[in-house]
Protein backbone atom coordinates (compact mmCIF):
# COMPACT_ATOMS: atom_id res chain seq x y z
CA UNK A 1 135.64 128.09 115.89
CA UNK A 2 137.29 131.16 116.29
CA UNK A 3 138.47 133.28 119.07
CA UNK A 4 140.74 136.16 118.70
CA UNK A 5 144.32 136.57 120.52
CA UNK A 6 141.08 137.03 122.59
CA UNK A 7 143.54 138.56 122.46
CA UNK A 8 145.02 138.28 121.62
CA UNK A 9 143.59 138.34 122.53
CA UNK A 10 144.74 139.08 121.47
CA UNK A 11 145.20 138.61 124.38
CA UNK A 12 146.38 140.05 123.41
CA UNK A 13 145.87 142.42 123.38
CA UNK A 14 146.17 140.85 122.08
CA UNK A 15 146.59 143.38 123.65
CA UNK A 16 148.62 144.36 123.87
CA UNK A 17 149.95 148.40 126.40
CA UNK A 18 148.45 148.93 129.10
CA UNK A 19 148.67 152.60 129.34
CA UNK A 20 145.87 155.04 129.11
CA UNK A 21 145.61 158.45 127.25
CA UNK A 22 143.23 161.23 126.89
CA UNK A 23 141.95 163.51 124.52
CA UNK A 24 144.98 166.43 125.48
CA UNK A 25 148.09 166.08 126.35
CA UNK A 26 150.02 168.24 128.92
CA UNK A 27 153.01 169.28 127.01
CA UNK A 28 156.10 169.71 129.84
CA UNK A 29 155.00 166.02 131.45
CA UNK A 30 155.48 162.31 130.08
CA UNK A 31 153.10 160.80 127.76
CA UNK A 32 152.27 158.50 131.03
CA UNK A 33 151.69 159.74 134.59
CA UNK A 34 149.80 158.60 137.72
CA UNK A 35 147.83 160.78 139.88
CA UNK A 36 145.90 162.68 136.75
CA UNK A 37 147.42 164.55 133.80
CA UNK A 38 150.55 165.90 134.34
CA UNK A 39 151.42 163.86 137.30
CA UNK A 40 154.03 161.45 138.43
CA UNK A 41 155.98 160.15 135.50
CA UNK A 42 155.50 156.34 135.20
CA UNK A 43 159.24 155.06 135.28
CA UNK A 44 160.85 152.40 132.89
CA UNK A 45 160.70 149.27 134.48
CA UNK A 46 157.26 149.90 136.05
CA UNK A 47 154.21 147.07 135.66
CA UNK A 48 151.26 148.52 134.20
CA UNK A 49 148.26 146.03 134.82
CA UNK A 50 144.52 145.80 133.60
CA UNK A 51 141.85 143.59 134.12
CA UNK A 52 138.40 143.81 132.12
CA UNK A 53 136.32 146.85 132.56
CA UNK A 54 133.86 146.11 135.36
CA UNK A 55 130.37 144.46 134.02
CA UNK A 56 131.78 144.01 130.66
CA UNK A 57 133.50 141.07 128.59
CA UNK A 58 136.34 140.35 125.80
CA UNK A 59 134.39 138.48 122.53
CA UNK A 60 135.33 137.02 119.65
CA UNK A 61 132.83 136.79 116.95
CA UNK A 62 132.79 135.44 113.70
CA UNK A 63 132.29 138.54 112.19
CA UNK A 64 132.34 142.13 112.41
CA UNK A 65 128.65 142.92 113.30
CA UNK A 66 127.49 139.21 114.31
CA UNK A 67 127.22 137.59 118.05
CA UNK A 68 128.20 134.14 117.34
CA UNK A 69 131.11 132.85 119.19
CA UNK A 70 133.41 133.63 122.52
CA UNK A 71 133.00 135.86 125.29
CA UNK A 72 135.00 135.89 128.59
CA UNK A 73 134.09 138.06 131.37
CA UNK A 74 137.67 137.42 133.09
CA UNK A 75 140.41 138.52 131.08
CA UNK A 76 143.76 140.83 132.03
CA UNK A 77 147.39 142.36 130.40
CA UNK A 78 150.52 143.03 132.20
CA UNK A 79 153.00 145.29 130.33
CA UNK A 80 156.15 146.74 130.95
CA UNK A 81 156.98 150.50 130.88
CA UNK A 82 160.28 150.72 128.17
CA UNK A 83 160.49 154.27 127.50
CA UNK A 84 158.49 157.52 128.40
CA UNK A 85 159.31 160.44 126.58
CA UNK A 86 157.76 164.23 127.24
CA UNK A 87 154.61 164.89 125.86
CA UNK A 88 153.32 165.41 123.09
CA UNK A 89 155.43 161.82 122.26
CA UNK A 90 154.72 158.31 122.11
CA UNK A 91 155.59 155.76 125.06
CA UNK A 92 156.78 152.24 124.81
CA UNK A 93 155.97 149.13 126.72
CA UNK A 94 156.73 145.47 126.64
CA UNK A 95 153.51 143.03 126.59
CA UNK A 96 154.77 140.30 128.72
CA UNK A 97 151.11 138.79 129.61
CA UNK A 98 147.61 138.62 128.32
CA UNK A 99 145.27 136.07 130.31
CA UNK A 100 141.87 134.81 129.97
CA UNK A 101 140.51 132.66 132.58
CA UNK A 102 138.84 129.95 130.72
CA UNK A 103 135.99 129.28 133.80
CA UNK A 104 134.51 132.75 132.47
CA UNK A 105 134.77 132.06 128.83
CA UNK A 106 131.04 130.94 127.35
CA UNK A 107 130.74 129.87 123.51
CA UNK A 108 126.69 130.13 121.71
CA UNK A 109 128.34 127.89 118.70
CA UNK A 110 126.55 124.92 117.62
CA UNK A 111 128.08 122.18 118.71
CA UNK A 112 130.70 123.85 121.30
CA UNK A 113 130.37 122.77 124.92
CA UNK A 114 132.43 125.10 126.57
CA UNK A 115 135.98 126.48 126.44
CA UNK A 116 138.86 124.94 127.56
CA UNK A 117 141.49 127.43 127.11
CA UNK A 118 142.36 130.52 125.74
CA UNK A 119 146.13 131.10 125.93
CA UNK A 120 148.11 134.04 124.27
CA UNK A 121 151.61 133.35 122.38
CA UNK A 122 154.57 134.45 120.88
CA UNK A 123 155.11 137.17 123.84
CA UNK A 124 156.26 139.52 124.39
CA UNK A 125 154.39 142.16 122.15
CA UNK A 126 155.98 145.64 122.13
CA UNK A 127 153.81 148.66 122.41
CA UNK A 128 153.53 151.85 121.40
CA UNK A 129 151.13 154.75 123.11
CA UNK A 130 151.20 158.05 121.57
CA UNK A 131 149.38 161.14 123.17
CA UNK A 132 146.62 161.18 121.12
CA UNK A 133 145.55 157.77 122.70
CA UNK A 134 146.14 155.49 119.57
CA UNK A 135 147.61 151.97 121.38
CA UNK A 136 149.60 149.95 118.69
CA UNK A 137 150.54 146.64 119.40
CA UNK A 138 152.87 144.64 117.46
CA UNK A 139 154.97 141.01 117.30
CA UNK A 140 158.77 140.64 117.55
CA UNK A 141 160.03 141.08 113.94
CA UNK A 142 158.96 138.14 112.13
CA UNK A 143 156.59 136.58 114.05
CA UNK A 144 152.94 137.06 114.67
CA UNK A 145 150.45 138.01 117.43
CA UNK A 146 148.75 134.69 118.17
CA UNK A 147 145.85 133.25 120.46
CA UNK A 148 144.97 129.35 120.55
CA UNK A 149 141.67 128.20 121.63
CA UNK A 150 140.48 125.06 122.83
CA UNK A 151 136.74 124.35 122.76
CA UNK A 152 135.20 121.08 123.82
CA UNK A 153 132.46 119.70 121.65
CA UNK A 154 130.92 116.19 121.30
CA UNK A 155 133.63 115.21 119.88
CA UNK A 156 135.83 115.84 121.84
CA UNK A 157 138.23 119.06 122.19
CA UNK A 158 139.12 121.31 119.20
CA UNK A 159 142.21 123.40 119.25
CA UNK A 160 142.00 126.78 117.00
CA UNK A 161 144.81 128.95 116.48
CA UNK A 162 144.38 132.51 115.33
CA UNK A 163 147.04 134.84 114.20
CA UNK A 164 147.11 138.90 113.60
CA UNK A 165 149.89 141.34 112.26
CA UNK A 166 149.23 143.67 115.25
CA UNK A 167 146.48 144.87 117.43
CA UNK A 168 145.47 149.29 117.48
CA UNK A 169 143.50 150.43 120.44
CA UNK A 170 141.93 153.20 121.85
CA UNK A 171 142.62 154.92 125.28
CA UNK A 172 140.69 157.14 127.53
CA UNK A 173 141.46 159.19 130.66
CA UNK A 174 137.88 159.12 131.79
CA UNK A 175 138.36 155.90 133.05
CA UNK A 176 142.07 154.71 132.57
CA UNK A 177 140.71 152.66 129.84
CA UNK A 178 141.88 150.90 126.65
CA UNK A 179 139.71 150.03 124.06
CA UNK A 180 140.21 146.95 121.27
CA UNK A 181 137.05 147.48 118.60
CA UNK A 182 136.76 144.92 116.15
CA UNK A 183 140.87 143.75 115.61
CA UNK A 184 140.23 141.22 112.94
CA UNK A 185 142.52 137.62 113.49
CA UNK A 186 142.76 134.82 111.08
CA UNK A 187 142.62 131.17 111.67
CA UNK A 188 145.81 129.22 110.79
CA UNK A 189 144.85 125.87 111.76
CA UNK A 190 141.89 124.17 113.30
CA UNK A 191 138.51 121.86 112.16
CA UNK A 192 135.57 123.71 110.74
CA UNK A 193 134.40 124.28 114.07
CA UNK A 194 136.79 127.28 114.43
CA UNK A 195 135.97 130.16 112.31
CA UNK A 196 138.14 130.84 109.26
CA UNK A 197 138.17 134.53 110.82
CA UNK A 198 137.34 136.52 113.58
CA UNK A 199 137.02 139.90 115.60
CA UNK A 200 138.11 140.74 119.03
CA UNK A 201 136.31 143.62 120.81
CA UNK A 202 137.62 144.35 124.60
CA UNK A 203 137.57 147.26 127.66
CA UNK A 204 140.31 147.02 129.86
CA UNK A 205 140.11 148.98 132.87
CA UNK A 206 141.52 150.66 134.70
CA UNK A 207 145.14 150.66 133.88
CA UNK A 208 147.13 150.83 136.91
CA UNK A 209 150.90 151.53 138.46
CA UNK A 210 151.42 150.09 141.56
CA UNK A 211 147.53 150.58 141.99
CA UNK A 212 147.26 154.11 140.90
CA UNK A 213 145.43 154.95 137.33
CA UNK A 214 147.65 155.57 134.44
CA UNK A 215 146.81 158.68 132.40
CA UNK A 216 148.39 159.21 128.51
CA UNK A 217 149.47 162.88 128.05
C-alpha cells in the first residue's frame, strides 16, 4: 500500500519549506518576516518549524478523489532559512526534517493492521517560497523525494517505498499555513499491498521562528 513522502511526505513535504505567504506582498520587506507583514526579517540560519494544523491530518490515498489508505494526525517539518531576499522575491530554505509519528498513523486497507513507520529520505530537500505563496520543494540534483512505509498485515510487515520529483504547496498568512493538495508519489518497490501510486494532501500550521508566526511577503 501506498503512502506518500507522507511526505513526503512527503514528508515531506514531503514537504518540504516551512514558510508562510499571503495573498500581497509588502514590497521594501523580505519575502519572510515574523510579527505580521512587513515585520522582522527571518535571518539565514533561522529554524522554521510546523506541526499539523490543529484537528486535521496528513493522508495518503490511493487516488486523487478516493479515501482508501493512510492518515496521520501527528506529523511535522523543520527547515532551514538559506536566503531571504526583499519582496516581491522568492526565499530559500533547507528541508532538513519531515516526521510522522507512526502511533497516530491509521490505515482502512484490507488487510493492513496498522502502521509501523513512516520515515522521510534522501534529505535535505531545498525550498523555494516566492511571494505569491507558491512553496516548491525539490531533491538534491539527481536524487528523488522519497517516503518508505511500513504497514503490518497478517503477514507480517510490508515495506513500501514511494518516490516524487518534487512537492508545490500553497501558503497562507491567515493562519501561517502551508498547504500540500493532492502531490502525486509513485511506488518503487513494495508487495501489492502498497499502492502502485498515491496522493498526499497535508495543513501544516502554524509556521513558526523561534515561536513567532512566519508571514511570506
Amino acid at each position: 500500500m501506498r503512502t506518500r513522502s507522507l511526505l513526503a511526505l512527503a514528508g515531506t513535504a514531503t514537504a518540504l519549506t516551512l514558510a508562510v505567504a499571503g495573498p500581497a506582498s509588502a514590497d521594501g520587506s523580505a519575502v519572510l518576516t515574523t510579527g505580521g507583514t512587513g515585520g522582522t526579517a527571518a535571518a539565514a540560519g533561522d529554524t522554521l518549524t510546523a506541526p499539523l494544523a490543529s484537528g486535521t491530518a496528513a493522508t495518503f490515498y490511493s487516488s486523487a478523489t478516493g479515501t482508501s489508505g493512510v492518515s496521520c494526525t501527528s506529523s511535522q517539518f523543520t527547515a532551514t532559512v538559506t536566503g531571504n531576499p526583499t519582496a516581491p522575491g522568492t526565499a530559500t530554505e533547507s528541508v532538513t526534517a519531515h516526521t510522522f509519528d507512526s502511533s497516530s498513523c491509521t490505515s482502512n486497507v484490507t488487510g493492513v493492521l496498522g502502521v509501523s513507520g513512516i520515515t522521510v529520505e534522501h534529505l535535505p530537500y531545498s525550498a523555494t517560497v516566492a511571494s505569491d505563496g507558491t512553496l516548491t520543494v525539490l531533491p538534491a540534483s539527481g536524487s528523488t523525494i522519497q517516503t518508505t512505509v511500513k504497514l503490518r498485515t497478517l503477514l507480517g510487515t510490508v515495506t513500501c517505498v514511494y518516490q516524487a520529483p518534487s512537492l508545490t504547496g500553497k501558503a497562507d498568512n491567515a493562519d501561517s499555513s502551508i498547504a500540500f493538495t493532492n502531490q502525486q508519489f509513485s511506488k518503487t518497490s513494495g508487495s501489492s499491498l502498497c499502492f502502485s501510486s498515491g496522493w498526499f494532501t497535508a495543513k501544516y500550521a502554524p509556521v513558526t521562528d523561534a515561536g513567532a508566526r512566519v508571514y511570506v511577503n
